[in-house]
C-alpha atoms as a PDB file:
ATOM      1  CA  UNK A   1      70.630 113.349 102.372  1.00  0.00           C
ATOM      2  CA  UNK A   2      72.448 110.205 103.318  1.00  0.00           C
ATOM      3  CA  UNK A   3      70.492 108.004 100.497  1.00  0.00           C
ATOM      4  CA  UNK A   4      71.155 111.096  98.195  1.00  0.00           C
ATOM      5  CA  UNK A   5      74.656 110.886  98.368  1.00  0.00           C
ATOM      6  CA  UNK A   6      74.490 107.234  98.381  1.00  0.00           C
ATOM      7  CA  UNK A   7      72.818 107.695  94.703  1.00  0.00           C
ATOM      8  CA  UNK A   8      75.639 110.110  93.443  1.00  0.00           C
ATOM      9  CA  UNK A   9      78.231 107.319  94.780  1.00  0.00           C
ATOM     10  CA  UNK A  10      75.965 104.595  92.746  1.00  0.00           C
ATOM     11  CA  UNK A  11      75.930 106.634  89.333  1.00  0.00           C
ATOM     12  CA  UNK A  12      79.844 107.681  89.793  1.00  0.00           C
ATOM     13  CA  UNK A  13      80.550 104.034  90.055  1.00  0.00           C
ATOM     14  CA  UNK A  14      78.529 102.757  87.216  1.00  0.00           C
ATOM     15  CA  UNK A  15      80.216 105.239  85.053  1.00  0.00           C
ATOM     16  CA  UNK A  16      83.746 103.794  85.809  1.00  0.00           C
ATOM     17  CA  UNK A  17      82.421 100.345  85.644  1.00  0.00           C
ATOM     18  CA  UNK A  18      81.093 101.285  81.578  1.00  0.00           C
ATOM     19  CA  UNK A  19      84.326 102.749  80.815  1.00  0.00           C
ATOM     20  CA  UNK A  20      85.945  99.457  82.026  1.00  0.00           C
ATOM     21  CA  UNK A  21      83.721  97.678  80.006  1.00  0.00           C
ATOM     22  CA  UNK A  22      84.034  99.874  77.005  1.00  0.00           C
ATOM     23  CA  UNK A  23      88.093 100.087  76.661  1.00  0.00           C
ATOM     24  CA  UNK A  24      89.049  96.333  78.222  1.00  0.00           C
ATOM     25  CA  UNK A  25      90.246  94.425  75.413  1.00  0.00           C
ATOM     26  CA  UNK A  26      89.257  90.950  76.851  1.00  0.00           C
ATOM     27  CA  UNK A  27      86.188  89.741  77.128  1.00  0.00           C
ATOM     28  CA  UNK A  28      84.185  90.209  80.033  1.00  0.00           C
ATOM     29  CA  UNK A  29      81.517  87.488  81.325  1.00  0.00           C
ATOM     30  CA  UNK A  30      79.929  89.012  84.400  1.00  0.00           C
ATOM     31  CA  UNK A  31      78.186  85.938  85.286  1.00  0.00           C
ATOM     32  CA  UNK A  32      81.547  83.642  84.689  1.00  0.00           C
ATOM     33  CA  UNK A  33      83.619  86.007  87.162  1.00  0.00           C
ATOM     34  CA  UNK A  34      80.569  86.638  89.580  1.00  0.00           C
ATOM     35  CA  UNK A  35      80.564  83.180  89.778  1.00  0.00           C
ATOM     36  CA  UNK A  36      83.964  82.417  90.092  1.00  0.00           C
ATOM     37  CA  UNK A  37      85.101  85.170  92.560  1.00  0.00           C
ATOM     38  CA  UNK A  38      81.397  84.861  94.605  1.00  0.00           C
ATOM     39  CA  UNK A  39      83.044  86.160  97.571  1.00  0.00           C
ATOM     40  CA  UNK A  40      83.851  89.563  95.928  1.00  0.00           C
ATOM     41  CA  UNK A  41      80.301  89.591  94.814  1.00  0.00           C
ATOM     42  CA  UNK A  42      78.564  88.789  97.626  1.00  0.00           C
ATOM     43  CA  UNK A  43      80.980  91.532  99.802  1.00  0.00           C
ATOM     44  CA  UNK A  44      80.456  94.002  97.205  1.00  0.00           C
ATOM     45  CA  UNK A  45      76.794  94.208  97.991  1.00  0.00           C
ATOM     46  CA  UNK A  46      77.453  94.048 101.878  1.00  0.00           C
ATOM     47  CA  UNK A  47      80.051  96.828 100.923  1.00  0.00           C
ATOM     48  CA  UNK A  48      76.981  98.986  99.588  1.00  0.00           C
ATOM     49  CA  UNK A  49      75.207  98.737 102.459  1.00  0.00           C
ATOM     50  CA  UNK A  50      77.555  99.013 105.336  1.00  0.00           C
ATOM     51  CA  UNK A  51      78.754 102.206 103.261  1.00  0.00           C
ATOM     52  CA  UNK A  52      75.603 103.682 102.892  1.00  0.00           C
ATOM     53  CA  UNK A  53      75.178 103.200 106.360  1.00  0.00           C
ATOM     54  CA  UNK A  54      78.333 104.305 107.952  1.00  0.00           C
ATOM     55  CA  UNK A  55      77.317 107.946 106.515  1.00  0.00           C
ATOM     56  CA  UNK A  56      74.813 108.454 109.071  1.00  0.00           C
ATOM     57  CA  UNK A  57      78.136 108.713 111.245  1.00  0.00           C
ATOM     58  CA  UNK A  58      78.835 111.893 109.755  1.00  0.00           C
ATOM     59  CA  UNK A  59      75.176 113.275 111.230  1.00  0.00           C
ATOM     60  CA  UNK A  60      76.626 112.870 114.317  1.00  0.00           C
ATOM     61  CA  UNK A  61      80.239 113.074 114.506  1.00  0.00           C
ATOM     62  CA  UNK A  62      83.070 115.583 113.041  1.00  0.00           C
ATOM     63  CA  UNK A  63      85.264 113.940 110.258  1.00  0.00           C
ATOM     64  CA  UNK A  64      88.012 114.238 112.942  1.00  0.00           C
ATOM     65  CA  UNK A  65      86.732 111.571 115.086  1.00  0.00           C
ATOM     66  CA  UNK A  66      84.623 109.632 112.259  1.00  0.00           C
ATOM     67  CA  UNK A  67      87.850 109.174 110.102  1.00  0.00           C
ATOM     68  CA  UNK A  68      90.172 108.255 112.888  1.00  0.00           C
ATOM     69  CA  UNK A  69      87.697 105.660 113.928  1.00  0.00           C
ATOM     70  CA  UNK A  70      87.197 104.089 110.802  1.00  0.00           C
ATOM     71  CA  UNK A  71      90.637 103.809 110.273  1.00  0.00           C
ATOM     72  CA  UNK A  72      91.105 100.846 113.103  1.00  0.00           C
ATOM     73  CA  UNK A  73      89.951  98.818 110.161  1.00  0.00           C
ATOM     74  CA  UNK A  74      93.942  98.772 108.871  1.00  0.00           C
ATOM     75  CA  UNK A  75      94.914  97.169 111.535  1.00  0.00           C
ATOM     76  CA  UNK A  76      92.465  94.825 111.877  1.00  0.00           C
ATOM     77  CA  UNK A  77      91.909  93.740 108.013  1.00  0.00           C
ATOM     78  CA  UNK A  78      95.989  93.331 108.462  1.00  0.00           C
ATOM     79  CA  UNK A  79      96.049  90.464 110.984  1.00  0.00           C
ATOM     80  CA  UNK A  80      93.121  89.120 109.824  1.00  0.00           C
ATOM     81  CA  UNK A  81      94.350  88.816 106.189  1.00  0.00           C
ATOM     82  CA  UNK A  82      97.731  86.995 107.638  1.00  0.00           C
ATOM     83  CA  UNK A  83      95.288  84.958 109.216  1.00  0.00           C
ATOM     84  CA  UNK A  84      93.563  83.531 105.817  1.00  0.00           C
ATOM     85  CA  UNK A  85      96.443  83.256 104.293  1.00  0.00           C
ATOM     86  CA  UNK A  86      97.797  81.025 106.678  1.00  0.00           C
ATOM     87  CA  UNK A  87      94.623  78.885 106.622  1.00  0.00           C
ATOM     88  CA  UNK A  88      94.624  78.556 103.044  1.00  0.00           C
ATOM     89  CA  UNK A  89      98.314  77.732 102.738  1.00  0.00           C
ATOM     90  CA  UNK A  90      99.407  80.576 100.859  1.00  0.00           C
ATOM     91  CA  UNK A  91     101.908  81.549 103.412  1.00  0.00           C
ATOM     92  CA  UNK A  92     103.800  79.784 105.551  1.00  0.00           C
ATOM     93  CA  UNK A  93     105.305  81.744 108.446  1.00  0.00           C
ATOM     94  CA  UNK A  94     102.932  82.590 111.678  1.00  0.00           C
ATOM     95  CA  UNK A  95     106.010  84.486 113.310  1.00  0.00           C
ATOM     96  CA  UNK A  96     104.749  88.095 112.564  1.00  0.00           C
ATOM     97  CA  UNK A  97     101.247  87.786 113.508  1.00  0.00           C
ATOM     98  CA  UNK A  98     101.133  88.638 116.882  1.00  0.00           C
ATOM     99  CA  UNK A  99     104.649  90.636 117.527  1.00  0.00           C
ATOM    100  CA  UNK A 100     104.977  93.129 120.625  1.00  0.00           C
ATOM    101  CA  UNK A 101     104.295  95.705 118.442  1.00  0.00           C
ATOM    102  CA  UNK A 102     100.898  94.588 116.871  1.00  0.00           C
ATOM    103  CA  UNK A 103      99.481  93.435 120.524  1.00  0.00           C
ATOM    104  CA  UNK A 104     100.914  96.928 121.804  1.00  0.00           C
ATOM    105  CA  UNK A 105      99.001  98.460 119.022  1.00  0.00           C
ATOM    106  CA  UNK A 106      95.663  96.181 119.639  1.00  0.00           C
ATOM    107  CA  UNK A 107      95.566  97.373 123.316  1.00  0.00           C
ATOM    108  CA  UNK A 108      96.401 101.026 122.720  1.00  0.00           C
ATOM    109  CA  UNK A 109      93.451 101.138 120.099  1.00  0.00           C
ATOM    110  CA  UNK A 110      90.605  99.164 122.186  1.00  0.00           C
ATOM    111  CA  UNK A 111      91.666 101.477 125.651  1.00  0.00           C
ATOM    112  CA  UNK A 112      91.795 104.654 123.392  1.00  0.00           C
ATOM    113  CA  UNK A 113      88.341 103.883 121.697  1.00  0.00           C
ATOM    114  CA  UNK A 114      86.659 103.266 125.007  1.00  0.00           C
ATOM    115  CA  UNK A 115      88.425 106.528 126.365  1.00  0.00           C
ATOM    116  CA  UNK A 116      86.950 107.548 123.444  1.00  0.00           C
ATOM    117  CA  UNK A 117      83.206 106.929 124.025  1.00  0.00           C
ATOM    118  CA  UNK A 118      83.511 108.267 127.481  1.00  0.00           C
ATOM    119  CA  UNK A 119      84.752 111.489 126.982  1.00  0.00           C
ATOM    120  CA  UNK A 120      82.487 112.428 123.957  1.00  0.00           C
ATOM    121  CA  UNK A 121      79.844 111.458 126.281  1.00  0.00           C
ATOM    122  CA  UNK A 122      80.703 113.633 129.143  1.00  0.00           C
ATOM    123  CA  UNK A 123      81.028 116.776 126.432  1.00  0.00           C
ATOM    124  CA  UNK A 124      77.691 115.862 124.689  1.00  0.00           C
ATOM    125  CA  UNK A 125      75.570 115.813 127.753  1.00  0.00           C
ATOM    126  CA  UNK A 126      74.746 119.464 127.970  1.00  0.00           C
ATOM    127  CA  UNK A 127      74.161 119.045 123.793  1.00  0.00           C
ATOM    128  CA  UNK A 128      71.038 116.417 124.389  1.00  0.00           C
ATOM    129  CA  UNK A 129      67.908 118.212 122.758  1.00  0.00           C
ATOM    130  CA  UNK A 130      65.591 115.302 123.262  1.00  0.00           C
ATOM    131  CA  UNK A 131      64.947 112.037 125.231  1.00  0.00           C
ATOM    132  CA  UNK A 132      64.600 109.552 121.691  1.00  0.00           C
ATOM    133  CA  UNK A 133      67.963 110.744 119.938  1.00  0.00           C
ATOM    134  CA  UNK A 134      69.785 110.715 123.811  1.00  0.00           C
ATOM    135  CA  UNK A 135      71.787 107.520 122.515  1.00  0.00           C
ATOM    136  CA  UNK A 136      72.843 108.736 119.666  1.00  0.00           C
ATOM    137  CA  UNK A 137      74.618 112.245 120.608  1.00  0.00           C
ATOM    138  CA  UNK A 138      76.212 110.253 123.380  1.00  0.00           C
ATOM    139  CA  UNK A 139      79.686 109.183 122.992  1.00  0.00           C
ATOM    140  CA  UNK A 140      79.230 105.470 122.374  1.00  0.00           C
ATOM    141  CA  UNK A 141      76.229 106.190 120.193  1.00  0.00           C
ATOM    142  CA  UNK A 142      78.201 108.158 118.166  1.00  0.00           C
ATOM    143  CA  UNK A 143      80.796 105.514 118.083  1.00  0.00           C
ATOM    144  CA  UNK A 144      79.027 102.687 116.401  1.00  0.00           C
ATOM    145  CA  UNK A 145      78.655 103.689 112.566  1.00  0.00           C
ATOM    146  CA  UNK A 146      82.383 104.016 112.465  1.00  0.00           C
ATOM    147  CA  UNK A 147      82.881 100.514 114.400  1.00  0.00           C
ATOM    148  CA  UNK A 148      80.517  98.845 112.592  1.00  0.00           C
ATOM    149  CA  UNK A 149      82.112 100.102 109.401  1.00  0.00           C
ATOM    150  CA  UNK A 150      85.761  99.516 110.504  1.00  0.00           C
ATOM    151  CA  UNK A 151      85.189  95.767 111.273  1.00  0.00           C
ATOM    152  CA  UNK A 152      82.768  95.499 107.641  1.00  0.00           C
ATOM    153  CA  UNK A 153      85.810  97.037 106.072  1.00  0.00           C
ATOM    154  CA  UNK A 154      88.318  94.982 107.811  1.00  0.00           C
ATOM    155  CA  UNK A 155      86.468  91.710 106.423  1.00  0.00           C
ATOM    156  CA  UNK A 156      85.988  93.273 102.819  1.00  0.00           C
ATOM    157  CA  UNK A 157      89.673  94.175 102.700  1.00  0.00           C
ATOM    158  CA  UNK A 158      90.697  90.203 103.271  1.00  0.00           C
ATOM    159  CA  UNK A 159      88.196  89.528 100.739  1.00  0.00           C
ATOM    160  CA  UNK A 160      89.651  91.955  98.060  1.00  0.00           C
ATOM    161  CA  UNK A 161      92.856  90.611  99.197  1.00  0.00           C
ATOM    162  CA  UNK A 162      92.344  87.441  98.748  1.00  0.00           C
ATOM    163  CA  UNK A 163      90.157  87.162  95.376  1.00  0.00           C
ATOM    164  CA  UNK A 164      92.833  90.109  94.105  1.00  0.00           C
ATOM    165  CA  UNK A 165      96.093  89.956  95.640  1.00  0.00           C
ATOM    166  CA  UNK A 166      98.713  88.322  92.666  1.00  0.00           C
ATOM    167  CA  UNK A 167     101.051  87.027  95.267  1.00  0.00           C
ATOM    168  CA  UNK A 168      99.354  85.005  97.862  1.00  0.00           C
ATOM    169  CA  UNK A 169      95.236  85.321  96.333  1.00  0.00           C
ATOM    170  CA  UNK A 170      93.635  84.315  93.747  1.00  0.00           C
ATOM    171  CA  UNK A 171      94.630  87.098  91.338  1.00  0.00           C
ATOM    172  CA  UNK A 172      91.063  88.552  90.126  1.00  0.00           C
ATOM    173  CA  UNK A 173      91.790  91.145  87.127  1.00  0.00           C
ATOM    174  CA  UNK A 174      91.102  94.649  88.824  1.00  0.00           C
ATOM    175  CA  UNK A 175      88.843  95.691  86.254  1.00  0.00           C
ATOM    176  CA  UNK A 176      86.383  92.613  86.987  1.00  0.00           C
ATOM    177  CA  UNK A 177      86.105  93.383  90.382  1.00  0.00           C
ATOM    178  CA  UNK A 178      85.429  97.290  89.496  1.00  0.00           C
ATOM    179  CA  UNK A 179      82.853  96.107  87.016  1.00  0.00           C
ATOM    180  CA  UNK A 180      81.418  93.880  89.422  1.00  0.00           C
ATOM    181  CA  UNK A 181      81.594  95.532  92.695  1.00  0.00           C
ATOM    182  CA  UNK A 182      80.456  99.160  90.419  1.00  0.00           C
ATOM    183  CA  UNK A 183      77.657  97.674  88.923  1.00  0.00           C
ATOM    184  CA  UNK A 184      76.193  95.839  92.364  1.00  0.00           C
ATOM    185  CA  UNK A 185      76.454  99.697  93.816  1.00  0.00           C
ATOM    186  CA  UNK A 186      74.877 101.232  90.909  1.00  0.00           C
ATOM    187  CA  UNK A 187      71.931  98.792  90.869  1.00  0.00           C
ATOM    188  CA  UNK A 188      71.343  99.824  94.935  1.00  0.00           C
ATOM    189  CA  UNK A 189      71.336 103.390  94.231  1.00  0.00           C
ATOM    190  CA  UNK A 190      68.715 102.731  91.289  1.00  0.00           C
ATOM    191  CA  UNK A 191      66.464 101.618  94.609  1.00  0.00           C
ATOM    192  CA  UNK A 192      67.420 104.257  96.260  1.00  0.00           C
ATOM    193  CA  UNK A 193      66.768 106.810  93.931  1.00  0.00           C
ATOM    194  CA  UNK A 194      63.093 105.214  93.304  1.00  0.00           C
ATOM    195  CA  UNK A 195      62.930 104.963  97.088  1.00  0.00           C
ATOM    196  CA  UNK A 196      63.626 108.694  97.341  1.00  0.00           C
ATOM    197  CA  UNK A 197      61.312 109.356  94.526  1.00  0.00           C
ATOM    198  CA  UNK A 198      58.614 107.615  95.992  1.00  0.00           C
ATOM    199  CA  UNK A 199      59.003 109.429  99.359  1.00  0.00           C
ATOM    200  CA  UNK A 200      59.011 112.875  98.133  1.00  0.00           C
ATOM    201  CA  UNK A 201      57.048 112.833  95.664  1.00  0.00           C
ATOM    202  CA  UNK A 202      59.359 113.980  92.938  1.00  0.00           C
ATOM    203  CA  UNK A 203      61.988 113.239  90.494  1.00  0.00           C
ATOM    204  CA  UNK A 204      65.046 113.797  92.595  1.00  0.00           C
ATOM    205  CA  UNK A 205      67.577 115.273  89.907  1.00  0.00           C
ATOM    206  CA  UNK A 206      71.456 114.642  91.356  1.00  0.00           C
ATOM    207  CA  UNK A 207      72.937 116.971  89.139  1.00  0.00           C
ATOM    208  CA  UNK A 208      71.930 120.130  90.057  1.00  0.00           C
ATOM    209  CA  UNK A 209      73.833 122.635  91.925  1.00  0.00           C
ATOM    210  CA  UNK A 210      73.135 121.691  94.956  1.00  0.00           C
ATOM    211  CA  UNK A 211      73.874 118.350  94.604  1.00  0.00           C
ATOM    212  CA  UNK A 212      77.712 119.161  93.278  1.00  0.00           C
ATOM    213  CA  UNK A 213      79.336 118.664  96.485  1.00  0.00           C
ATOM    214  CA  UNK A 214      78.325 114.887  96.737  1.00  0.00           C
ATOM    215  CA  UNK A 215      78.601 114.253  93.022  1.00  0.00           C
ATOM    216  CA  UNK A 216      82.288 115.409  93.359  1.00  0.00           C
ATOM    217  CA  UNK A 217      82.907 113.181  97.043  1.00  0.00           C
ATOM    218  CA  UNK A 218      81.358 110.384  95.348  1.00  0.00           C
ATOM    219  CA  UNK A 219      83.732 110.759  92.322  1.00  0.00           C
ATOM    220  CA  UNK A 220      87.000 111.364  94.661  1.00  0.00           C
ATOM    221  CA  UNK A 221      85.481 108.062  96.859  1.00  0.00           C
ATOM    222  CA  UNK A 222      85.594 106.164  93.305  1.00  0.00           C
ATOM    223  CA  UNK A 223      88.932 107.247  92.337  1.00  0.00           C
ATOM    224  CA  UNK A 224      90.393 105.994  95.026  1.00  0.00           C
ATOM    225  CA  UNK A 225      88.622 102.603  95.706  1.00  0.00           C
ATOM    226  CA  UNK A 226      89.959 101.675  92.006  1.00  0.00           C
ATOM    227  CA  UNK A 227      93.268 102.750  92.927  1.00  0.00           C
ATOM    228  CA  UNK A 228      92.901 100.745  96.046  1.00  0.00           C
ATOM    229  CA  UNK A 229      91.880  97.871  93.413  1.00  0.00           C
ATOM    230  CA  UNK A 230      95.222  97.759  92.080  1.00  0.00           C
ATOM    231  CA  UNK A 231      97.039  98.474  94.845  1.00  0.00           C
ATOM    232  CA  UNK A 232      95.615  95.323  96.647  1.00  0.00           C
ATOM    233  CA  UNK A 233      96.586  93.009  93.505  1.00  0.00           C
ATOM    234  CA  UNK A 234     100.227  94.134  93.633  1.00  0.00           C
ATOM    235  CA  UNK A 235     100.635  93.499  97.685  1.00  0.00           C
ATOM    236  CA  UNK A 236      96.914  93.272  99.505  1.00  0.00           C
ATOM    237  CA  UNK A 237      99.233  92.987 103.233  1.00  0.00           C
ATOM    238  CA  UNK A 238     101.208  95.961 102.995  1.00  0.00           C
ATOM    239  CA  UNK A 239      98.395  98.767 100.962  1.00  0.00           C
ATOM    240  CA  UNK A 240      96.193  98.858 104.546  1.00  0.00           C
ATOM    241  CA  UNK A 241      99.467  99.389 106.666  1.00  0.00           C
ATOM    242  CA  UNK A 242      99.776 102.186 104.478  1.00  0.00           C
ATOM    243  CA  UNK A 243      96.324 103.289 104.626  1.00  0.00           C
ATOM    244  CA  UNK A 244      96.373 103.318 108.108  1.00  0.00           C
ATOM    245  CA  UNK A 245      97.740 106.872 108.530  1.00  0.00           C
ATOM    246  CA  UNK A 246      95.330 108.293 106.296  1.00  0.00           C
ATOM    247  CA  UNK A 247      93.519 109.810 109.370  1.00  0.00           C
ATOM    248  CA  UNK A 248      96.240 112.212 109.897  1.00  0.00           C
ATOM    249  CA  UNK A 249      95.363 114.386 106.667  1.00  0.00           C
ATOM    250  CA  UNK A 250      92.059 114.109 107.259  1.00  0.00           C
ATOM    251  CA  UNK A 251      91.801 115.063 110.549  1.00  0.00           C
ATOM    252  CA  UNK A 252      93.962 118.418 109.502  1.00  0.00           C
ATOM    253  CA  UNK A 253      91.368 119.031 106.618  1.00  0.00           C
ATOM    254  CA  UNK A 254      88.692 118.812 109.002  1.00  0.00           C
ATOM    255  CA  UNK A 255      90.681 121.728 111.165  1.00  0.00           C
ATOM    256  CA  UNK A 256      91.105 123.420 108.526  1.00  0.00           C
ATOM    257  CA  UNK A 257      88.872 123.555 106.134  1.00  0.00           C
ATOM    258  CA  UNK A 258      85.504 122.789 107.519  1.00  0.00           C
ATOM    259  CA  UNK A 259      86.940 124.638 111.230  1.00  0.00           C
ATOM    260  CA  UNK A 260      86.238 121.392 113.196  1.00  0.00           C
ATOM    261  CA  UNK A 261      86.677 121.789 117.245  1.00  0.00           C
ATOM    262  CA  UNK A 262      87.352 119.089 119.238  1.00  0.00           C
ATOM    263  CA  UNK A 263      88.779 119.208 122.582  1.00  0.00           C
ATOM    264  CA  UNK A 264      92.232 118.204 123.742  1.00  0.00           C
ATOM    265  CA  UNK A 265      91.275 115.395 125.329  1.00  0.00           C
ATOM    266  CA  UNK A 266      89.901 113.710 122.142  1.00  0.00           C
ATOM    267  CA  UNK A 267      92.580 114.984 120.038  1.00  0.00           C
ATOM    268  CA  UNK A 268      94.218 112.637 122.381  1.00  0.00           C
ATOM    269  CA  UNK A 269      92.551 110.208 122.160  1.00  0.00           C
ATOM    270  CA  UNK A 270      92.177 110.364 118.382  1.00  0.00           C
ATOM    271  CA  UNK A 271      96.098 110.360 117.947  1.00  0.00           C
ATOM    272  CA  UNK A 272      96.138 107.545 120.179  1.00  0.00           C
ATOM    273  CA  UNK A 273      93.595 105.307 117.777  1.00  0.00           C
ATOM    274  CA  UNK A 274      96.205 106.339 115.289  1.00  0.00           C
ATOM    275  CA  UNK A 275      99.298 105.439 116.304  1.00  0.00           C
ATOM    276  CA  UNK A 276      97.691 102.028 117.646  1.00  0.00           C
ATOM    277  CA  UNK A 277      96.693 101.520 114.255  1.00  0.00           C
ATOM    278  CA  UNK A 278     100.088 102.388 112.988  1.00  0.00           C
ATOM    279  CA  UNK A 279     101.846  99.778 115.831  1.00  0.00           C
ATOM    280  CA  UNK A 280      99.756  97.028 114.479  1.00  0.00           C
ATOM    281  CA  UNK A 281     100.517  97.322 110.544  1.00  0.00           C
ATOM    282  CA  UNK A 282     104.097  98.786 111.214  1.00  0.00           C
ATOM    283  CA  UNK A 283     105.897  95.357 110.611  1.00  0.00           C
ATOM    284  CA  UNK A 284     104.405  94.406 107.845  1.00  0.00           C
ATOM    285  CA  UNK A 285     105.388  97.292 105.268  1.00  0.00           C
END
């Protein structure tokens, strides 16, 4: 399912990435701005993986705690996009970097996380089924597909930034790096969907029925990467600040629509990862 979803995400993108193509009035060159901007291409094919990957986290956990998780990226990309732009001399003050507020916001995240792991694993005990998939339903197992896609995400974002960002980067057109970055995705779902093919012994057809509800995520995940696109060219520092409180709506979709339970304690918690996230990029809007 994970690898099917991944496909729909793959075709979704290589549709935007023809209709960039098809109504850009400049040339494109995909090898001269491959080339040129080689750290957006190489990230954009770490990006495909590390996002195909980070959707086994939703096997495991509820979109309350998965989104919430994820979200510690904000902060991090953040200070770690001051950082490069320090380094490369395309800003000059250091003053900001580590205020109160952002070390407050560093601590409160890193004890709330751990809190984090600990209670989920207390609640999941009497959950275990079997011995080999222990690790996993246990609260730090359950834990590392978000982590490991907040800190992916955190270094892609100061790569965007800094290949995008018309201020203090390089200032990539938007559309190359959505022609680019959509292409490098479609060409991994093309393995996927052979993979898949291979493995069950039939054409797997995404656009049936069934498949609607991922053809549909994958086109509202597009929509708003290339907003994200330009939204990163016009001020890469201050768009993840912003980002960072995404959590919030999605942790009241998951109440409400898909009638996610999670105890008070991780509500908490979750709130806690939040706000941390919030003290960290606060300054810098």
């Amino acid at each position: 399912a994970i690898l099917k979803y991944s496909v729909c995400v793959g075709i979704v993108f290589f549709v935007i990435a023809a209709i960039y193509l098809i109504a850009r009035d400049e040339p494109f060159s995909i090898f001269e701005s491959a080339v040129r901007y080689w750290p957006m291409t190489a990230f954009g094919i770490i990006y495909a993986i590390i996002n195909t990957i980070s959707y086994k986290g939703y096997v495991y956990n509820e979109v309350t705690v998965e989104s919430p998780v994820e979200g510690i990226s904000g902060g991090a990309s953040t200070i770690l996009l001051i950082i490069v732009y320090l380094a490369l001399g395309r800003a000059q003050s250091v003053t900001q970097l580590l205020t109160p507020l952002r070390s407050a916001g560093i601590l409160v995240i890193l004890i709330c996380v751990i809190l984090l792991s600990v209670v989920r694993n207390r609640e999941n005990r009497k959950k275990l089924q079997n011995q080999k998939q222990k690790w996993m339903f246990r609260g730090l197992g359950t834990l590392i597909f978000p982590v490991i896609f907040a800190v992916i995400d955190g270094l892609e974002t100061v790569v965007t930034g800094v290949c995008l960002d018309t201020t203090f980067g390089f200032a990539m057109p938007e559309g190359d790096s959505i022609i680019i970055v959509g292409m490098e995705y479609a060409a991994l779902a093309l393995g996927f969907w052979i993979y898949i093919c291979i493995k069950e012994k039939k054409i797997y057809n995404p656009f049936t029925r069934k498949s609607a509800p991922r053809i549909l995520g994958a086109i509202a995940d597009n929509v708003g990467i290339v907003l994200y696109a330009y939204a990163m060219a016009i001020n890469s520092v201050s768009t993840d600040p912003l980002l960072a409180v995404y959590p919030v709506f999605v942790m009241i979709g998951g109440h409400i629509f898909l009638k996610e339970k999670v105890s008070k304690a991780q509500y908490i918690l979750l709130l806690g990862i939040i706000a941390g996230s919030i003290l960290v990029v606060m300054g810098t809007v």
